[in-house]
PDB file of N, CA and C in Angstrom:
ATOM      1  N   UNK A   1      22.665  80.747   6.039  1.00  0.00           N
ATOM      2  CA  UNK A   1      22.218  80.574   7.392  1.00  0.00           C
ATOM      3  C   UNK A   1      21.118  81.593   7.679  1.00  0.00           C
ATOM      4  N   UNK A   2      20.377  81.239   8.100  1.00  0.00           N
ATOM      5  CA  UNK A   2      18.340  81.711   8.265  1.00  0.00           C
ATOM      6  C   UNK A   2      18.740  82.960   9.799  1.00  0.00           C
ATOM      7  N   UNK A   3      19.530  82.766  10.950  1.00  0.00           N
ATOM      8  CA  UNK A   3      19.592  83.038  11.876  1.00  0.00           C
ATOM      9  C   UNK A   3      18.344  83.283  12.366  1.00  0.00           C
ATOM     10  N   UNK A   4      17.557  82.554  12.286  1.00  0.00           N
ATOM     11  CA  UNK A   4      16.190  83.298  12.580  1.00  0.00           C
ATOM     12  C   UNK A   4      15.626  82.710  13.755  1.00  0.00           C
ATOM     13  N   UNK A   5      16.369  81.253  14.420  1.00  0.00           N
ATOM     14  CA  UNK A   5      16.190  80.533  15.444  1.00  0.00           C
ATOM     15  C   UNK A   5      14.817  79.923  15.728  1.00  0.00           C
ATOM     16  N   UNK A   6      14.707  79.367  14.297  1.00  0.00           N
ATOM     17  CA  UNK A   6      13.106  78.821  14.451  1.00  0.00           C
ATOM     18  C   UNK A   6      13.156  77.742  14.517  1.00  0.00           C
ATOM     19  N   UNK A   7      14.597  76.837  13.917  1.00  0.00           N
ATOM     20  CA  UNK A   7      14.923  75.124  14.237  1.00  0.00           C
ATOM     21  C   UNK A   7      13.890  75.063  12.818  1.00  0.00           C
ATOM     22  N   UNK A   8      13.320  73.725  13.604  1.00  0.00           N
ATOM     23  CA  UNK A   8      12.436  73.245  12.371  1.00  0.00           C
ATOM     24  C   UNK A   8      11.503  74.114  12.127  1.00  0.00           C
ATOM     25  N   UNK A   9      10.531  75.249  12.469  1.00  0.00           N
ATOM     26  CA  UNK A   9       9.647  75.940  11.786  1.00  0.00           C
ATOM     27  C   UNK A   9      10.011  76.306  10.880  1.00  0.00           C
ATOM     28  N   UNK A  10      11.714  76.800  10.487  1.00  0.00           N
ATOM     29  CA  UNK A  10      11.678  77.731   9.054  1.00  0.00           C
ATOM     30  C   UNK A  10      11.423  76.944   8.146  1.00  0.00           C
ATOM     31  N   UNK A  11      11.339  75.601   7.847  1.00  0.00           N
ATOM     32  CA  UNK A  11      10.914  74.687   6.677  1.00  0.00           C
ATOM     33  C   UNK A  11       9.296  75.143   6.923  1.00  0.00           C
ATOM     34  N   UNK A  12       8.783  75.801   7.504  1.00  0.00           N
ATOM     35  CA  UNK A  12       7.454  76.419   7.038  1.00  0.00           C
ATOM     36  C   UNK A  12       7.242  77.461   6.082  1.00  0.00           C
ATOM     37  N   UNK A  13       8.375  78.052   5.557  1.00  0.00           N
ATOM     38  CA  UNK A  13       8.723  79.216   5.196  1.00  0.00           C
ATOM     39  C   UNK A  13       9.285  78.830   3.365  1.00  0.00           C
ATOM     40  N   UNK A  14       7.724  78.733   2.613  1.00  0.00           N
ATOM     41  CA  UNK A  14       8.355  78.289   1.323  1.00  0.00           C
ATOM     42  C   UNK A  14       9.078  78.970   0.853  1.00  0.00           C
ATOM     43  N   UNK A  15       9.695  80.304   1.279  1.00  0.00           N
ATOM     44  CA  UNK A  15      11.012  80.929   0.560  1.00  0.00           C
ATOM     45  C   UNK A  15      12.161  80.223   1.207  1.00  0.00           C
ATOM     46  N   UNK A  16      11.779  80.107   2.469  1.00  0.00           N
ATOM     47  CA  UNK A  16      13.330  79.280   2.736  1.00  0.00           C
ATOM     48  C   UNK A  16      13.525  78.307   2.047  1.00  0.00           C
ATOM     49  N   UNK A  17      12.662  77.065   2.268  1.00  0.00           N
ATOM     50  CA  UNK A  17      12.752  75.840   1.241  1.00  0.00           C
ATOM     51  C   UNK A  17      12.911  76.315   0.379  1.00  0.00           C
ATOM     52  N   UNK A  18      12.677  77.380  -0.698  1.00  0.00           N
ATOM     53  CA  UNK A  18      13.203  77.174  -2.198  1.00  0.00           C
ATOM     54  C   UNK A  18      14.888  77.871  -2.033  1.00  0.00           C
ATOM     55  N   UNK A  19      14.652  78.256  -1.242  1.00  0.00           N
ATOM     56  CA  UNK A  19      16.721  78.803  -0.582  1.00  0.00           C
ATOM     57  C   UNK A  19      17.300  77.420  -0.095  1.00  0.00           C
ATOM     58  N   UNK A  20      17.132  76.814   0.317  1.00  0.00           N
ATOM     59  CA  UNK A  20      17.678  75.538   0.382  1.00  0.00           C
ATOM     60  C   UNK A  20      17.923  74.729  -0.556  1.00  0.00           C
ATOM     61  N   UNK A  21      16.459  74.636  -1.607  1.00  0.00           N
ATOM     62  CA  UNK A  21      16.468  73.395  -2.677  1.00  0.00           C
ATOM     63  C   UNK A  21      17.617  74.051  -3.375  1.00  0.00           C
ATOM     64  N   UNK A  22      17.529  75.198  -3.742  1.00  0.00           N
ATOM     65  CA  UNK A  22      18.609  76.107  -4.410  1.00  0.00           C
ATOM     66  C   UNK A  22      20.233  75.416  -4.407  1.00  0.00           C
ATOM     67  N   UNK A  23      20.470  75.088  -3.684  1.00  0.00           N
ATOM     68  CA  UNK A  23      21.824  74.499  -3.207  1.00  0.00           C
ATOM     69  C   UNK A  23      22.224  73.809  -3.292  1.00  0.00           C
ATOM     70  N   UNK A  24      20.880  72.473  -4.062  1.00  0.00           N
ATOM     71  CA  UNK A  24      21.174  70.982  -3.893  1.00  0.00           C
ATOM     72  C   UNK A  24      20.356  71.302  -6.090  1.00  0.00           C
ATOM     73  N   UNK A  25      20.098  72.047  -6.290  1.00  0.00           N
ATOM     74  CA  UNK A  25      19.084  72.233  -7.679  1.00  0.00           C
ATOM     75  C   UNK A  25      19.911  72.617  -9.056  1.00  0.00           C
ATOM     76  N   UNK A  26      21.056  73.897  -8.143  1.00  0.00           N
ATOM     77  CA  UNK A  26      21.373  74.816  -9.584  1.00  0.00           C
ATOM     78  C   UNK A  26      22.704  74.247  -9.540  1.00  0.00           C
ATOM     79  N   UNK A  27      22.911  74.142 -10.640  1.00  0.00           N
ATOM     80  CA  UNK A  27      24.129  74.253 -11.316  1.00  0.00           C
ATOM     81  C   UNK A  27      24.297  72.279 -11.585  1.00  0.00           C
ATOM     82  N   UNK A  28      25.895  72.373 -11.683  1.00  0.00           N
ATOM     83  CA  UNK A  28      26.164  70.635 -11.926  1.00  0.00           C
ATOM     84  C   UNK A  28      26.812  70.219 -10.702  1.00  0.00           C
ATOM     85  N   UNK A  29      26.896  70.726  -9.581  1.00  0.00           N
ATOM     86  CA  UNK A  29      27.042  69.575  -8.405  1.00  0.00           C
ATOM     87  C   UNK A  29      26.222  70.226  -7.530  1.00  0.00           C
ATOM     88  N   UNK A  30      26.287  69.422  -6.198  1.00  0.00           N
ATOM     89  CA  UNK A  30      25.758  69.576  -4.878  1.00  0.00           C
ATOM     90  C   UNK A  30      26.712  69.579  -3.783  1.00  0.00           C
ATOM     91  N   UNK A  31      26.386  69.780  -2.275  1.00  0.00           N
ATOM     92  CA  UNK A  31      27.235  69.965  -1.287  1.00  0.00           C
ATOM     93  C   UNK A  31      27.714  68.594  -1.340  1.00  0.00           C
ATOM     94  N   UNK A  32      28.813  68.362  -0.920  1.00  0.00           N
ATOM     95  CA  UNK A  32      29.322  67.474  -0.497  1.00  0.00           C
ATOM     96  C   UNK A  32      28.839  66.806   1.199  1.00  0.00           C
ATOM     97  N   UNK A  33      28.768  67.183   2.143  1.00  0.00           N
ATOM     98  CA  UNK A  33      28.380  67.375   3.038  1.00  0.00           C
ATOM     99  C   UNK A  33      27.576  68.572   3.640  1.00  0.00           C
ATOM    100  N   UNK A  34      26.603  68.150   4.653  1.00  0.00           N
ATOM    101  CA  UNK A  34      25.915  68.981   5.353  1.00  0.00           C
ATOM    102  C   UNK A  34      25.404  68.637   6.863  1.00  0.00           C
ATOM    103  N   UNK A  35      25.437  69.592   7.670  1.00  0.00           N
ATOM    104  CA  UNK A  35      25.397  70.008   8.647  1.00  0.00           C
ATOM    105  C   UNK A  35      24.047  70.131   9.807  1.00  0.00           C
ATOM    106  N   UNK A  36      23.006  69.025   9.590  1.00  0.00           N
ATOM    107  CA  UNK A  36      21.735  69.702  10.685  1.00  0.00           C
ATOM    108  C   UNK A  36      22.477  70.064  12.397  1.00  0.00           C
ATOM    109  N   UNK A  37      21.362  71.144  12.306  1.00  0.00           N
ATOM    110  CA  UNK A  37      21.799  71.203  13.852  1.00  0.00           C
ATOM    111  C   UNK A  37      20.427  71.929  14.646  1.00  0.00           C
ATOM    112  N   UNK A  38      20.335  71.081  15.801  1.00  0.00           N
ATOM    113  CA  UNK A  38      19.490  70.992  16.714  1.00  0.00           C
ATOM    114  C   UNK A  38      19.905  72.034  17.843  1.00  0.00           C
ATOM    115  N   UNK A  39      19.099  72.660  17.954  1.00  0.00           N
ATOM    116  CA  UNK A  39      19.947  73.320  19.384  1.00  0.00           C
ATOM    117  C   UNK A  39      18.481  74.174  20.526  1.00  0.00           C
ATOM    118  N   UNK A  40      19.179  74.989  21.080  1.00  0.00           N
ATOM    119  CA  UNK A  40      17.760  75.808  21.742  1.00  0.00           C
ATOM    120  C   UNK A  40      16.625  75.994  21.268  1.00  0.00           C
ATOM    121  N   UNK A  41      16.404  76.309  19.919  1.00  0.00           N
ATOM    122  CA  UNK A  41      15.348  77.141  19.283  1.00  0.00           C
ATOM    123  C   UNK A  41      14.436  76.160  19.086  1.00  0.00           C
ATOM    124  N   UNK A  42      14.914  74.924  18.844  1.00  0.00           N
ATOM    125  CA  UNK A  42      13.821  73.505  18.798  1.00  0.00           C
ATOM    126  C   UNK A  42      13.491  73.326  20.203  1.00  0.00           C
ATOM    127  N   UNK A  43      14.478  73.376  21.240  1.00  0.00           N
ATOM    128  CA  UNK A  43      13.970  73.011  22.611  1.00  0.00           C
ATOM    129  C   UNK A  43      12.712  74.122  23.030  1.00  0.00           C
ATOM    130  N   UNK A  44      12.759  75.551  22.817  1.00  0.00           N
ATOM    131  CA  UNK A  44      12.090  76.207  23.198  1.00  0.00           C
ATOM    132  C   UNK A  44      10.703  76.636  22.663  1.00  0.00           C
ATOM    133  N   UNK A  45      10.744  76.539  21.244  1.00  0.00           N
ATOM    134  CA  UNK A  45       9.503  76.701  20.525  1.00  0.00           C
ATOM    135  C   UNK A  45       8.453  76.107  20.413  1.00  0.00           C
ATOM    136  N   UNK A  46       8.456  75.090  20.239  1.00  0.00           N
ATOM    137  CA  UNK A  46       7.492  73.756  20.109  1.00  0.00           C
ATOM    138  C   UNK A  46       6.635  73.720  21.878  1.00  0.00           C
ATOM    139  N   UNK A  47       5.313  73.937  21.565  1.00  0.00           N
ATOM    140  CA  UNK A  47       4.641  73.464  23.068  1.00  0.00           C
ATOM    141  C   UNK A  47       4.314  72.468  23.025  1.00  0.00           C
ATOM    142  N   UNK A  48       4.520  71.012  22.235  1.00  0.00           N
ATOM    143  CA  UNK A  48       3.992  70.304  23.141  1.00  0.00           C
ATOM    144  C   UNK A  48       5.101  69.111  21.663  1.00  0.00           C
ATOM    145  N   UNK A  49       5.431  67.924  22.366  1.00  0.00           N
ATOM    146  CA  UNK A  49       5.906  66.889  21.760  1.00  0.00           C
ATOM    147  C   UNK A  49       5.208  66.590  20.336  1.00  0.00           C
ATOM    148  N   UNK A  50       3.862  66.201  20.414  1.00  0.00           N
ATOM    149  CA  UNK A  50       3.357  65.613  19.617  1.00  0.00           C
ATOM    150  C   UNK A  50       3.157  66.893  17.751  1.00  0.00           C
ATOM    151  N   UNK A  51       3.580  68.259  18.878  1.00  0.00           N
ATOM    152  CA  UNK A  51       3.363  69.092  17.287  1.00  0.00           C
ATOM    153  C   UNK A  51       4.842  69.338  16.755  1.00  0.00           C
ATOM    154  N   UNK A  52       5.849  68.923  17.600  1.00  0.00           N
ATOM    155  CA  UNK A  52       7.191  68.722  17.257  1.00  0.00           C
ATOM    156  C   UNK A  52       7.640  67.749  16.687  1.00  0.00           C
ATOM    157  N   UNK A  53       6.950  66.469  16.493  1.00  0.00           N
ATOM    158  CA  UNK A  53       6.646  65.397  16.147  1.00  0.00           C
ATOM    159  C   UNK A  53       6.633  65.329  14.670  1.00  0.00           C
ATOM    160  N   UNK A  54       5.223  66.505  14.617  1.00  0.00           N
ATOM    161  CA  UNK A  54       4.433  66.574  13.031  1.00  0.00           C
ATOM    162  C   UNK A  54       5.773  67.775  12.700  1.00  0.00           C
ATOM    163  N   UNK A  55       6.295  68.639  12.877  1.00  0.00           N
ATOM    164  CA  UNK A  55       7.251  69.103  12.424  1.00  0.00           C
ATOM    165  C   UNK A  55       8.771  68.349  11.862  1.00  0.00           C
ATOM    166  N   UNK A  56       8.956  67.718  12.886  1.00  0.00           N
ATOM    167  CA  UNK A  56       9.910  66.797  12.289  1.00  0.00           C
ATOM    168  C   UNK A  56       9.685  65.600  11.465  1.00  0.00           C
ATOM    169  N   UNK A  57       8.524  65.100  11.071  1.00  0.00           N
ATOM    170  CA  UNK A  57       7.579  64.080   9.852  1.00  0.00           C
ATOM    171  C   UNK A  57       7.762  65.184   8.536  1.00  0.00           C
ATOM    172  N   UNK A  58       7.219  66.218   8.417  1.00  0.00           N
ATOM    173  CA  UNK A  58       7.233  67.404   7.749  1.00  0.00           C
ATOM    174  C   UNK A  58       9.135  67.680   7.810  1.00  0.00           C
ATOM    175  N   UNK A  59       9.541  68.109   8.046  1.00  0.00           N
ATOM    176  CA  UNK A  59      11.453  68.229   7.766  1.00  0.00           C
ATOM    177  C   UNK A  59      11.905  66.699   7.188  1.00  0.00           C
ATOM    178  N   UNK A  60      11.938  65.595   7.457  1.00  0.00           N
ATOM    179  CA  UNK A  60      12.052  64.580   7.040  1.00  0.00           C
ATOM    180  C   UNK A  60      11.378  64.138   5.790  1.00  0.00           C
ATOM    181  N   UNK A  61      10.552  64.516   5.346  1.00  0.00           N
ATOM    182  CA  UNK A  61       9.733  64.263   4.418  1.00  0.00           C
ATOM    183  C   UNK A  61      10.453  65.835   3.207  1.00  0.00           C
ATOM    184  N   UNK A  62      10.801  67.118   3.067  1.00  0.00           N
ATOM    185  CA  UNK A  62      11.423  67.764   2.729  1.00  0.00           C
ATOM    186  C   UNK A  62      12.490  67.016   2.187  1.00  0.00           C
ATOM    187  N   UNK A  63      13.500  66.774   3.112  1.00  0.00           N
ATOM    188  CA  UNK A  63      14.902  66.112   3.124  1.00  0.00           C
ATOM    189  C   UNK A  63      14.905  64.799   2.469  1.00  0.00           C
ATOM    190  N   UNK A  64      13.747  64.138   2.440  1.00  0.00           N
ATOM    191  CA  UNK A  64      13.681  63.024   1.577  1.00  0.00           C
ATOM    192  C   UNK A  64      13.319  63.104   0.265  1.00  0.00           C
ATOM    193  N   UNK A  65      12.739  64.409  -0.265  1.00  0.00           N
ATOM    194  CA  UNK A  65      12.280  64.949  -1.442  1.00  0.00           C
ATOM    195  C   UNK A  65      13.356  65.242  -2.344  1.00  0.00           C
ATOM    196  N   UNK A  66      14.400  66.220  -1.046  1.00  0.00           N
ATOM    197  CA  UNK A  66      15.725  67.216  -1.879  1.00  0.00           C
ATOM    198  C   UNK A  66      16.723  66.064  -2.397  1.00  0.00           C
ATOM    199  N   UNK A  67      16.806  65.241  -1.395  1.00  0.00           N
ATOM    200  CA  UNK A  67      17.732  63.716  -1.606  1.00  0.00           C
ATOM    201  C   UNK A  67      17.790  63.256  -2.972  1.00  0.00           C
ATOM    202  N   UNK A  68      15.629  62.855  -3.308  1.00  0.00           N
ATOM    203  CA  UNK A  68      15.424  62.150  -4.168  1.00  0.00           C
ATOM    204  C   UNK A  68      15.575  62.776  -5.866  1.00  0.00           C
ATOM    205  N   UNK A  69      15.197  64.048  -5.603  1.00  0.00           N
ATOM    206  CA  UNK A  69      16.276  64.812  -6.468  1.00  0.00           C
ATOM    207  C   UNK A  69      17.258  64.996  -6.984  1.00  0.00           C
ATOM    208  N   UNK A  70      18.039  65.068  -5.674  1.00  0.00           N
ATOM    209  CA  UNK A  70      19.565  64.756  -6.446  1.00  0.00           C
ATOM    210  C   UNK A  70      20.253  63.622  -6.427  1.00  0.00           C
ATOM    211  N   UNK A  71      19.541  62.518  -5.947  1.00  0.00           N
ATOM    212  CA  UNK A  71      19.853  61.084  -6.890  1.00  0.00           C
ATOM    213  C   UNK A  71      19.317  60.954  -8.614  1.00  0.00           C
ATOM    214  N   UNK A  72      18.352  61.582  -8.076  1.00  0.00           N
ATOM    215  CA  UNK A  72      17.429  61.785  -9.713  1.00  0.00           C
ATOM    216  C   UNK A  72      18.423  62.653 -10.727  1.00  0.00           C
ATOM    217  N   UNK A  73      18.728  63.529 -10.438  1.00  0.00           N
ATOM    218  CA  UNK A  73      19.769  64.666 -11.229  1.00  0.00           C
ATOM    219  C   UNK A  73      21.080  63.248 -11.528  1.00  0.00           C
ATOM    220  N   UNK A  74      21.623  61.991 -11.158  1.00  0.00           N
ATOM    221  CA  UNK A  74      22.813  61.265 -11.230  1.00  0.00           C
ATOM    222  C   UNK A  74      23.777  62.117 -10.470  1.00  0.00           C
ATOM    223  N   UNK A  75      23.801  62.524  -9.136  1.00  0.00           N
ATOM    224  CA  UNK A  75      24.685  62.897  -8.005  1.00  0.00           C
ATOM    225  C   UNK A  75      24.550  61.869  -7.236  1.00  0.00           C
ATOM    226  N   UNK A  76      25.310  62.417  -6.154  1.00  0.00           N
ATOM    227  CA  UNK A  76      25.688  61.540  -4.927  1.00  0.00           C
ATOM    228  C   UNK A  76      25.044  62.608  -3.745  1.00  0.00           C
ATOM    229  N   UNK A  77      24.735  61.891  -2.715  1.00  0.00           N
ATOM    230  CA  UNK A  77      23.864  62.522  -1.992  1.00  0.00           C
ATOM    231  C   UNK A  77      25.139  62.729  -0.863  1.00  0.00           C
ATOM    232  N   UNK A  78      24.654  64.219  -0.508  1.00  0.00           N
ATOM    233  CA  UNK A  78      25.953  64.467   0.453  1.00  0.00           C
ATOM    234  C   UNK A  78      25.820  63.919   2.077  1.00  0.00           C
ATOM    235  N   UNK A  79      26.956  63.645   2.472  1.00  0.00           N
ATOM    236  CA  UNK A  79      26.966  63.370   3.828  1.00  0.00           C
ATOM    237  C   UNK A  79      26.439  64.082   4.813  1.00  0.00           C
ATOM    238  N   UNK A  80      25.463  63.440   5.655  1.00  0.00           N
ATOM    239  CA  UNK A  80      24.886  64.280   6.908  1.00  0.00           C
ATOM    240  C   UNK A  80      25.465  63.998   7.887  1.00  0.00           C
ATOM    241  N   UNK A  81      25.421  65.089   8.698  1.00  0.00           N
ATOM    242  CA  UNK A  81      26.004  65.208  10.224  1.00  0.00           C
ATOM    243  C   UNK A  81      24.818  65.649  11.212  1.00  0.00           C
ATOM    244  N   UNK A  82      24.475  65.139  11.943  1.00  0.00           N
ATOM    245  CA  UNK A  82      23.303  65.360  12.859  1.00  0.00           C
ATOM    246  C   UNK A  82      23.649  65.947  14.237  1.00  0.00           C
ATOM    247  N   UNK A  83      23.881  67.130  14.619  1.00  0.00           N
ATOM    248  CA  UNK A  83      24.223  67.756  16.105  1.00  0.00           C
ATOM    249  C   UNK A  83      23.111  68.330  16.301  1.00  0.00           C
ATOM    250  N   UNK A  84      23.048  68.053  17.966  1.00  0.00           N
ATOM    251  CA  UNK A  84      22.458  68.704  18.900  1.00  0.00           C
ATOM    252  C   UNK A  84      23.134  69.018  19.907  1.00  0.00           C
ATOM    253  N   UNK A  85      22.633  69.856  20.627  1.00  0.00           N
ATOM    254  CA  UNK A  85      23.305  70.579  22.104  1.00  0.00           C
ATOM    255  C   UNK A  85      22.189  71.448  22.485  1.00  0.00           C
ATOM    256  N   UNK A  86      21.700  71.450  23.647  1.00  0.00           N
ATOM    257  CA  UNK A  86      21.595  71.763  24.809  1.00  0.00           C
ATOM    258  C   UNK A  86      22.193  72.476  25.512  1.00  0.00           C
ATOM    259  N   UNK A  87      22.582  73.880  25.494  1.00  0.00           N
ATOM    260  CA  UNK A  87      23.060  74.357  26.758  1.00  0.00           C
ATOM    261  C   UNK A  87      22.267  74.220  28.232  1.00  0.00           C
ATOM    262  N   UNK A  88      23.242  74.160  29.275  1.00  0.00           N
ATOM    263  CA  UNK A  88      22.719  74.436  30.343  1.00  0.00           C
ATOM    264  C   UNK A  88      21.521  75.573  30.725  1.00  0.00           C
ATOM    265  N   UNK A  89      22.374  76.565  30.276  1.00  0.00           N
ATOM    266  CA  UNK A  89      21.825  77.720  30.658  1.00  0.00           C
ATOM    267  C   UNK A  89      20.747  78.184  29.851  1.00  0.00           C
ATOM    268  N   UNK A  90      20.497  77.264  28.527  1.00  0.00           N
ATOM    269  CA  UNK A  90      19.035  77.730  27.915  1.00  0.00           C
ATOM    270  C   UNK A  90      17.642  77.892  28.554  1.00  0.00           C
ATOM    271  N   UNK A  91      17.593  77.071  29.399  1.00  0.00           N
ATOM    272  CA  UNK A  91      16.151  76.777  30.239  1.00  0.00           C
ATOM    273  C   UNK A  91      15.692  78.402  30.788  1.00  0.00           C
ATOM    274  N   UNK A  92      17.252  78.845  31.066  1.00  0.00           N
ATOM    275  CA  UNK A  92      16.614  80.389  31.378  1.00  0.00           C
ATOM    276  C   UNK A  92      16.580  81.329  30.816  1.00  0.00           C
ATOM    277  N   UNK A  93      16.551  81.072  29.061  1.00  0.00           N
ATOM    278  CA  UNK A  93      16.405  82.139  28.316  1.00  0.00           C
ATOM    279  C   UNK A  93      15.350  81.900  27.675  1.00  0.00           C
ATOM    280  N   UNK A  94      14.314  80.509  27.840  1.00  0.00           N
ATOM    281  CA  UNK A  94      13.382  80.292  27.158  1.00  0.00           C
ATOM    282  C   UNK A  94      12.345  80.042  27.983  1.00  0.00           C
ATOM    283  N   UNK A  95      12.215  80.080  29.046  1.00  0.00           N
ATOM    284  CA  UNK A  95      11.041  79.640  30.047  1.00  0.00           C
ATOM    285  C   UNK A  95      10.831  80.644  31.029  1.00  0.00           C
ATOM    286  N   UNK A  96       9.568  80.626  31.109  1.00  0.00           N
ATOM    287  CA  UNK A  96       9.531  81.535  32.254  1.00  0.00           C
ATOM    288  C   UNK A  96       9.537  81.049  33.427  1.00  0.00           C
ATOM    289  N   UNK A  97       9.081  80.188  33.831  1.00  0.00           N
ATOM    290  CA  UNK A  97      10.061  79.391  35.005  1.00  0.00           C
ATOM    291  C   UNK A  97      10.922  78.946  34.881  1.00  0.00           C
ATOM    292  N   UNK A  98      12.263  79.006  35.362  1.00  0.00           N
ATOM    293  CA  UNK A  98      13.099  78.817  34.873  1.00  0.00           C
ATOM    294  C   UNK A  98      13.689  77.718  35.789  1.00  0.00           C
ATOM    295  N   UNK A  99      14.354  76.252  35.211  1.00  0.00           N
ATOM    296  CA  UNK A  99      14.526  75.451  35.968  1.00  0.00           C
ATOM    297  C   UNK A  99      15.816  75.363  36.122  1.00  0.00           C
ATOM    298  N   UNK A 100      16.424  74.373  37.275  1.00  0.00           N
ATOM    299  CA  UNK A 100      18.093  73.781  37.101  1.00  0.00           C
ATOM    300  C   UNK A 100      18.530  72.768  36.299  1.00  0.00           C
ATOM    301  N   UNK A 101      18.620  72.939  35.082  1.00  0.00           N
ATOM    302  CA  UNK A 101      18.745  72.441  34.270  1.00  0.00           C
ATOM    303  C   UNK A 101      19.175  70.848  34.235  1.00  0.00           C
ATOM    304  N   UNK A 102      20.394  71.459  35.451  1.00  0.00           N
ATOM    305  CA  UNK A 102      20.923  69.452  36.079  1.00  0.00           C
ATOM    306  C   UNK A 102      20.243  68.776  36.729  1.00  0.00           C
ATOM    307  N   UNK A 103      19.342  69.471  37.255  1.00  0.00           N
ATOM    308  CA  UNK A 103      18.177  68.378  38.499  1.00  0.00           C
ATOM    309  C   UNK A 103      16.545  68.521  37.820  1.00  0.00           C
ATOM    310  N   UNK A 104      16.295  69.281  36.899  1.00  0.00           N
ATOM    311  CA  UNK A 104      15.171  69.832  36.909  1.00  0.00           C
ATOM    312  C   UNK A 104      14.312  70.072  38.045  1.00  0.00           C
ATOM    313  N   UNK A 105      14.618  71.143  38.447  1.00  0.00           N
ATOM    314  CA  UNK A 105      13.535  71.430  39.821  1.00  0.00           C
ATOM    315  C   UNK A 105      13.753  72.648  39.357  1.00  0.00           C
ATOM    316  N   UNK A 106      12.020  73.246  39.252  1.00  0.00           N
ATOM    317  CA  UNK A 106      12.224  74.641  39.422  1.00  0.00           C
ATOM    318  C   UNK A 106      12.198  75.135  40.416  1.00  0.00           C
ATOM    319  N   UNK A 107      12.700  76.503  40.304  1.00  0.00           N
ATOM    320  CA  UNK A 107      12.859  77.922  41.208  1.00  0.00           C
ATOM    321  C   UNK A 107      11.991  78.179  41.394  1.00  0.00           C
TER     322      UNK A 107
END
């Protein structure tokens, strides 16, 4: 775990990707399952849709690489789980206006 709260930017980070491929590369199996998870750090980083967009084309395109790999190696590709969440209370740890998260109206 990266803790580094970059969401999708750390797949910018070719040491991370080779820390990842790592997992699905060495040895004679792979995870069985795995875990994405979406949370604040994607809501807050990204300024504008369309470059969050090309980030997630770019992560998808990764993930379709590591896959094709380890079908290629004769594995089984592990099960994904896709979470996101949203806290309430993120809007005011990432914005400087900070809105009501349930109505959106800012303060």
């Amino acid at each position: 775990m990266s803790m580094n709260y970059l969401g999708l930017h750390s797949l910018r980070n070719r040491g991370f990707r080779q820390l990842i491929r790592s997992y699905f590369m060495s040895g004679d199996r792979v995870p069985d399952v795995m875990v994405l998870n979406s949370r604040l750090h994607d809501g807050c980083y990204w300024t504008s849709v369309r470059i969050y967009a090309q980030a997630a084309d770019f992560a998808a395109q990764f993930w379709s690489g590591v896959m094709d790999k380890v079908r290629a190696r004769g594995h089984a590709v592990p099960r994904v789980f896709y979470r996101t969440q949203m806290p309430q209370i993120g809007w005011y740890r990432c914005r400087e206006k900070p809105r009501d998260s349930l109505h959106g109206i800012e303060r």
